[in-house]
C-alpha atoms as a PDB file:
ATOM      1  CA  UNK A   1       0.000   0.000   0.000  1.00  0.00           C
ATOM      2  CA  UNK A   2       2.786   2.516   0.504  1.00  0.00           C
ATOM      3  CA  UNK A   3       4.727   1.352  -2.277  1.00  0.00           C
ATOM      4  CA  UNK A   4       1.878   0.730  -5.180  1.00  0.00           C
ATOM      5  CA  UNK A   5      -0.610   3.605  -3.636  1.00  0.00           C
ATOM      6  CA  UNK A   6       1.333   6.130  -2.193  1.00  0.00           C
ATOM      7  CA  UNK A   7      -0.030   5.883   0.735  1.00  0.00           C
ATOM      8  CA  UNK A   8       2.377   7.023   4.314  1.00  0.00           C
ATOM      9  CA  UNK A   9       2.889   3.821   7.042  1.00  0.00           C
ATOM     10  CA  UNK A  10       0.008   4.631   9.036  1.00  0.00           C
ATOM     11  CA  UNK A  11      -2.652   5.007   6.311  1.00  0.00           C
ATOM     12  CA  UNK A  12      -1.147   1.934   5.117  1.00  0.00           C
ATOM     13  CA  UNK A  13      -1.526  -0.117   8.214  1.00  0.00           C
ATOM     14  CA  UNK A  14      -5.290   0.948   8.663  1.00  0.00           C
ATOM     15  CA  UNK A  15      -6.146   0.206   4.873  1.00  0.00           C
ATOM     16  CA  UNK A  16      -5.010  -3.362   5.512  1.00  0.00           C
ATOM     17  CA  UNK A  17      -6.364  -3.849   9.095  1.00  0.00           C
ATOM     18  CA  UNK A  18      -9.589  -2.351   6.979  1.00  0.00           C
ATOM     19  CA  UNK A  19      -9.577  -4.802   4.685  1.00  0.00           C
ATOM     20  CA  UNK A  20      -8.099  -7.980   6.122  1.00  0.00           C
ATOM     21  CA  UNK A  21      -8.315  -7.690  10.035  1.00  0.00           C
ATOM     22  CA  UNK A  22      -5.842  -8.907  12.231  1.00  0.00           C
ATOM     23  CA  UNK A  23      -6.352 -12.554  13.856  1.00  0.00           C
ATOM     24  CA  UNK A  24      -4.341 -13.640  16.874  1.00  0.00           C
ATOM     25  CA  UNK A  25      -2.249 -16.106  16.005  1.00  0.00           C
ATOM     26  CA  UNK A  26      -4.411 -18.576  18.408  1.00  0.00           C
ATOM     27  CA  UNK A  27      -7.654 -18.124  17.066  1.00  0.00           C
ATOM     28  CA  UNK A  28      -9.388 -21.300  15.856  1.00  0.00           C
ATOM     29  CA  UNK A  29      -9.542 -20.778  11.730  1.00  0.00           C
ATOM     30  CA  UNK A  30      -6.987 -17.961  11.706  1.00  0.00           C
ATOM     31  CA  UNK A  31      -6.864 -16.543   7.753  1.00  0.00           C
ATOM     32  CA  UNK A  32      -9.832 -18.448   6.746  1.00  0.00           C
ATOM     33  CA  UNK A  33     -12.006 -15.088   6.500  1.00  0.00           C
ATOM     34  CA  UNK A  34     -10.352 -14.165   2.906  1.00  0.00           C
ATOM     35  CA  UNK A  35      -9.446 -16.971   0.695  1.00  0.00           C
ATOM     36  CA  UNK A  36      -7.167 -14.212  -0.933  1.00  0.00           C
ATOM     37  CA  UNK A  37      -3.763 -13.076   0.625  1.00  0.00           C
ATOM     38  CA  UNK A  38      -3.400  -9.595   1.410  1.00  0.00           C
ATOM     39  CA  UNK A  39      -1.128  -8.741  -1.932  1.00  0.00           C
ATOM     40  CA  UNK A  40      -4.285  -9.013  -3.849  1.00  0.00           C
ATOM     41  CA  UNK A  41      -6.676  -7.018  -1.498  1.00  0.00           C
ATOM     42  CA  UNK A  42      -4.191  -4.340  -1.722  1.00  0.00           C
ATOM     43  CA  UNK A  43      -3.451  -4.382  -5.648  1.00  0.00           C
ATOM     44  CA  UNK A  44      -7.357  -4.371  -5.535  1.00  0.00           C
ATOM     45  CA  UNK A  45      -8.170  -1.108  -3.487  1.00  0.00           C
ATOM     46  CA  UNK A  46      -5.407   1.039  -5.297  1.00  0.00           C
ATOM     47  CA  UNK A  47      -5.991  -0.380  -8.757  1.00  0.00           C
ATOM     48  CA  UNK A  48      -9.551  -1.201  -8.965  1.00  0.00           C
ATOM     49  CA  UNK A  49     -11.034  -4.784  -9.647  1.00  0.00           C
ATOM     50  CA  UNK A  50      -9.616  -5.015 -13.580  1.00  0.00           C
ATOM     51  CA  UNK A  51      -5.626  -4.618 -12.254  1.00  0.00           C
ATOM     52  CA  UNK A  52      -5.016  -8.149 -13.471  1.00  0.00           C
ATOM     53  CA  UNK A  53      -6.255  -7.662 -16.543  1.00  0.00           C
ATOM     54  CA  UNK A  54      -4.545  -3.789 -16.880  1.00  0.00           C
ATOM     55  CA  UNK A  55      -1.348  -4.755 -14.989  1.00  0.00           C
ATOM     56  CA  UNK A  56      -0.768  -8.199 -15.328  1.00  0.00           C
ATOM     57  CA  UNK A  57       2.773  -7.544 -13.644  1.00  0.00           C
ATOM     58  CA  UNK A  58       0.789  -7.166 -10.333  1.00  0.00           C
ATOM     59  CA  UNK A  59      -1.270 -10.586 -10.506  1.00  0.00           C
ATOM     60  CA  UNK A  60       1.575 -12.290  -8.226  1.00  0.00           C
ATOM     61  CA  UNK A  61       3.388 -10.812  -5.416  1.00  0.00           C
ATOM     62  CA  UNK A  62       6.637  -9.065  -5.932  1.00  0.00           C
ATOM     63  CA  UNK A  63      10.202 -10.523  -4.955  1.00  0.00           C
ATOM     64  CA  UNK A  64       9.828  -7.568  -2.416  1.00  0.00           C
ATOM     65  CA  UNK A  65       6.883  -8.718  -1.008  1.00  0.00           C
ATOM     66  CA  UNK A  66       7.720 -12.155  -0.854  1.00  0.00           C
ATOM     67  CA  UNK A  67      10.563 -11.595   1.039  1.00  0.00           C
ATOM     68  CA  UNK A  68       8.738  -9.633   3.643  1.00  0.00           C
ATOM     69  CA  UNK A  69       6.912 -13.291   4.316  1.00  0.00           C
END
């Protein structure tokens, strides 16, 4: 979100906690709310719901974000 939309660290953080809220790592079923990993809910909100088709470079996470994993 900061690099692809601009956005500063903190408007960052509560765009994703927006869209994919955090789950303690001991809750039954933890990540089973989005079937989607973040990378795509981002690419989504700044891009719009065609960015696959109009920047097929985004479809898969970047070496950048990978690494972050």
């Amino acid at each position: 979100m900061r690099h692809h939309g601009g956005l500063t660290p903190s408007q960052a953080r509560a765009a994703a906690l927006e869209r994919y809220p955090y789950e303690p790592d001991d809750v039954p079923f933890r990540g089973l709310v989005l079937h989607d990993e973040a990378w795509h809910w981002a690419m989504f909100v700044i891009h719009g719901d065609r960015y696959m088709v109009e920047l097929p470079g985004l479809a898969q996470p970047s070496v950048e974000y990978r690494a972050l994993e």
